[in-house]
Protein backbone atom coordinates (compact mmCIF):
# COMPACT_ATOMS: atom_id res chain seq x y z
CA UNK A 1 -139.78 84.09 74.10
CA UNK A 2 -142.05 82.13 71.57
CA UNK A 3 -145.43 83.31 71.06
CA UNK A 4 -146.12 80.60 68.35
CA UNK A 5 -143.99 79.57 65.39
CA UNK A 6 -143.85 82.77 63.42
CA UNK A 7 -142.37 84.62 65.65
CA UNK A 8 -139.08 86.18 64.11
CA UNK A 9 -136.10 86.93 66.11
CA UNK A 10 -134.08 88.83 67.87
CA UNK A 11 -135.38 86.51 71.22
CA UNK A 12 -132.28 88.30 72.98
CA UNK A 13 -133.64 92.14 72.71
CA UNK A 14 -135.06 92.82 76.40
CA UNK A 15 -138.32 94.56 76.15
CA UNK A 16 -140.13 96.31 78.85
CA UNK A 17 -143.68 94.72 79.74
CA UNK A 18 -145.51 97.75 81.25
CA UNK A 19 -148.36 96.34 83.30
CA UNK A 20 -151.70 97.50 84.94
CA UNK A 21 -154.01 96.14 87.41
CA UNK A 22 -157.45 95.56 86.80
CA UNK A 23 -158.63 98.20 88.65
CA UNK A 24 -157.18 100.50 86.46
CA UNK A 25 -158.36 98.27 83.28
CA UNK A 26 -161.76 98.84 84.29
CA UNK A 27 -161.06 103.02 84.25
CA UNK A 28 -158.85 102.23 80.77
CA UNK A 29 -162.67 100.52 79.46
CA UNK A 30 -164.59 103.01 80.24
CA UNK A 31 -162.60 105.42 78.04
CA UNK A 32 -163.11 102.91 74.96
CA UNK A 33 -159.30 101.93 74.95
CA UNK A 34 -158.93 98.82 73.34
CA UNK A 35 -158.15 95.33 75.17
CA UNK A 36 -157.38 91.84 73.43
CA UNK A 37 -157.57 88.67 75.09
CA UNK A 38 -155.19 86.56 73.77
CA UNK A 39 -156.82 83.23 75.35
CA UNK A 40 -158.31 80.21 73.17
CA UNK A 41 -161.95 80.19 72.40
CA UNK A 42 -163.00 77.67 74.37
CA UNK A 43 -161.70 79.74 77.42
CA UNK A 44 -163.26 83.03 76.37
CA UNK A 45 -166.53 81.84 75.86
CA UNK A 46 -166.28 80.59 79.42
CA UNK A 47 -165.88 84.01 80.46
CA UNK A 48 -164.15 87.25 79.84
CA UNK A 49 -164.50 91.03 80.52
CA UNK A 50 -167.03 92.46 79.14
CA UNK A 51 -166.17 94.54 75.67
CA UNK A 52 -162.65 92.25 74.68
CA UNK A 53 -161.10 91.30 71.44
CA UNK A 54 -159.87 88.00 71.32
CA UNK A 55 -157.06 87.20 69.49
CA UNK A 56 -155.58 83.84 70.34
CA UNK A 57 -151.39 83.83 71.63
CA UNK A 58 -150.90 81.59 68.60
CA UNK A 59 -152.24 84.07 66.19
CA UNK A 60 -150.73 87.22 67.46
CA UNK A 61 -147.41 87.04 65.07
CA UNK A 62 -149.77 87.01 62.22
CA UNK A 63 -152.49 89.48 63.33
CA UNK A 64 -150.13 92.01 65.19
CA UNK A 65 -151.42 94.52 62.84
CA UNK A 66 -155.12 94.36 64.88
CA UNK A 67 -153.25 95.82 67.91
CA UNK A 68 -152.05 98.48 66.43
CA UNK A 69 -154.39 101.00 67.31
CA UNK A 70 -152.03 104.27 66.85
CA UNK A 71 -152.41 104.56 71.01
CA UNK A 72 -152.11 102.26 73.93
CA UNK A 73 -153.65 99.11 73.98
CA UNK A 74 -154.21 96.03 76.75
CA UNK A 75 -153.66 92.46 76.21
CA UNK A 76 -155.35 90.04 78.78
CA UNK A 77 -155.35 86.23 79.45
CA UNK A 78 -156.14 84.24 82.40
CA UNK A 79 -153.68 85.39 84.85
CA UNK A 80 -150.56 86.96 82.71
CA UNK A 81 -148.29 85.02 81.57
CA UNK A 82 -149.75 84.65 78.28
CA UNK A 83 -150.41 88.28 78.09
CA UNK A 84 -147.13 89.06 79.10
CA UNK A 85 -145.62 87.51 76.05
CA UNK A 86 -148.00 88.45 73.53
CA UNK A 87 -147.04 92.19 75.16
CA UNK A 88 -143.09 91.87 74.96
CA UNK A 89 -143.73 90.21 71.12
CA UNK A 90 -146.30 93.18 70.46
CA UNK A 91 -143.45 96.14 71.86
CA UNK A 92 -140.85 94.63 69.64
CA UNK A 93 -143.11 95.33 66.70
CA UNK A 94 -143.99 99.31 67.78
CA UNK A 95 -147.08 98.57 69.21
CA UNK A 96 -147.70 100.17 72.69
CA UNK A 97 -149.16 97.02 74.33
CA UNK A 98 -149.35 97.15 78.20
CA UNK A 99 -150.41 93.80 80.13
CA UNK A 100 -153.02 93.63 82.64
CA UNK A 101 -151.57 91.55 85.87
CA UNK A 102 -153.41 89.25 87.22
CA UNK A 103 -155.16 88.77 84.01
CA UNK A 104 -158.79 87.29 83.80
CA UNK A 105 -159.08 85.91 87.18
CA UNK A 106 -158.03 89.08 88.94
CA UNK A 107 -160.90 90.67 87.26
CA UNK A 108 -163.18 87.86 88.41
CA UNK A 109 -161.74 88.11 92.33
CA UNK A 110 -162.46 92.08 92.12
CA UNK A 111 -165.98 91.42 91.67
CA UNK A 112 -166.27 92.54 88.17
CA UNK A 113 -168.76 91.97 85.57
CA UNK A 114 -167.71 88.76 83.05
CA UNK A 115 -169.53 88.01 79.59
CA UNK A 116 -170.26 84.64 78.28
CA UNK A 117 -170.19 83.05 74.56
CA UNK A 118 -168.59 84.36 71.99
C-alpha cells in the first residue's frame, strides 16, 4: 500500500478494512461521528456530503493524528478505493477508521443531500 511518500512500513502487515454503506453513514452523521474525505480540493468543492472533513490521501501520513478521535471514525472518497487505503494506513496506526463503500457517488445515487465549495 502507499498512501503518499511518508508512509512507513511494514507494507506486508494485513489489516482489516471494516466498511459501511452509505445508508448506514447517513445514521453514523446524524449521531455527530466524525467522517474525512480524503479527496483533493478541487473534487470536494465539486461536491461532498454534507458535514465532512477533508483531508487529502496525500496528507493522511502526516495528519493521522486528526483521525484520531478516541472512537470510530469514517473515511470517504469518490467511490473507495482511496478511502480504503487511507483506512488500512489509518488501522495500522490505532486509529479505528472504517471505510464507507461506494464512497461519494454511492451517496449521490441514494439520493442524498451533497454540499458545494469549500
Amino acid at each position: 500500500m502507499n498512501v503518499g511518500p511518508s508512509v512507513p512500513p511494514p507494507y506486508d502487515r494485513v489489516v482489516d478494512i471494516p466498511e459501511i454503506d452509505v445508508n448506514t453513514l447517513a445514521a453514523k452523521l446524524e449521531s455527530g461521528l466524525p467522517v474525512f474525505d480524503v479527496r483533493q480540493p478541487d473534487e470536494y468543492e465539486e461536491g461532498h456530503v454534507p458535514g465532512v472533513r477533508l483531508i487529502p490521501l496525500d496528507q493522511v501520513p502526516e495528519r493521522a493524528g486528526d483521525f484520531d478521535s478516541g472512537g470510530q471514525v469514517y473515511v470517504i472518497c469518490k467511490s473507495g478505493g482511496r478511502s480504503a487505503k487511507a483506512v488500512e494506513f489509518l488501522r495500522q496506526q490505532g486509529v479505528d477508521a472504517v471505510n464507507v463503500a461506494g464512497g461519494t457517488m454511492a451517496w449521490i445515487d441514494a439520493g442524498r443531500p451533497v454540499d458545494t465549495g469549500a
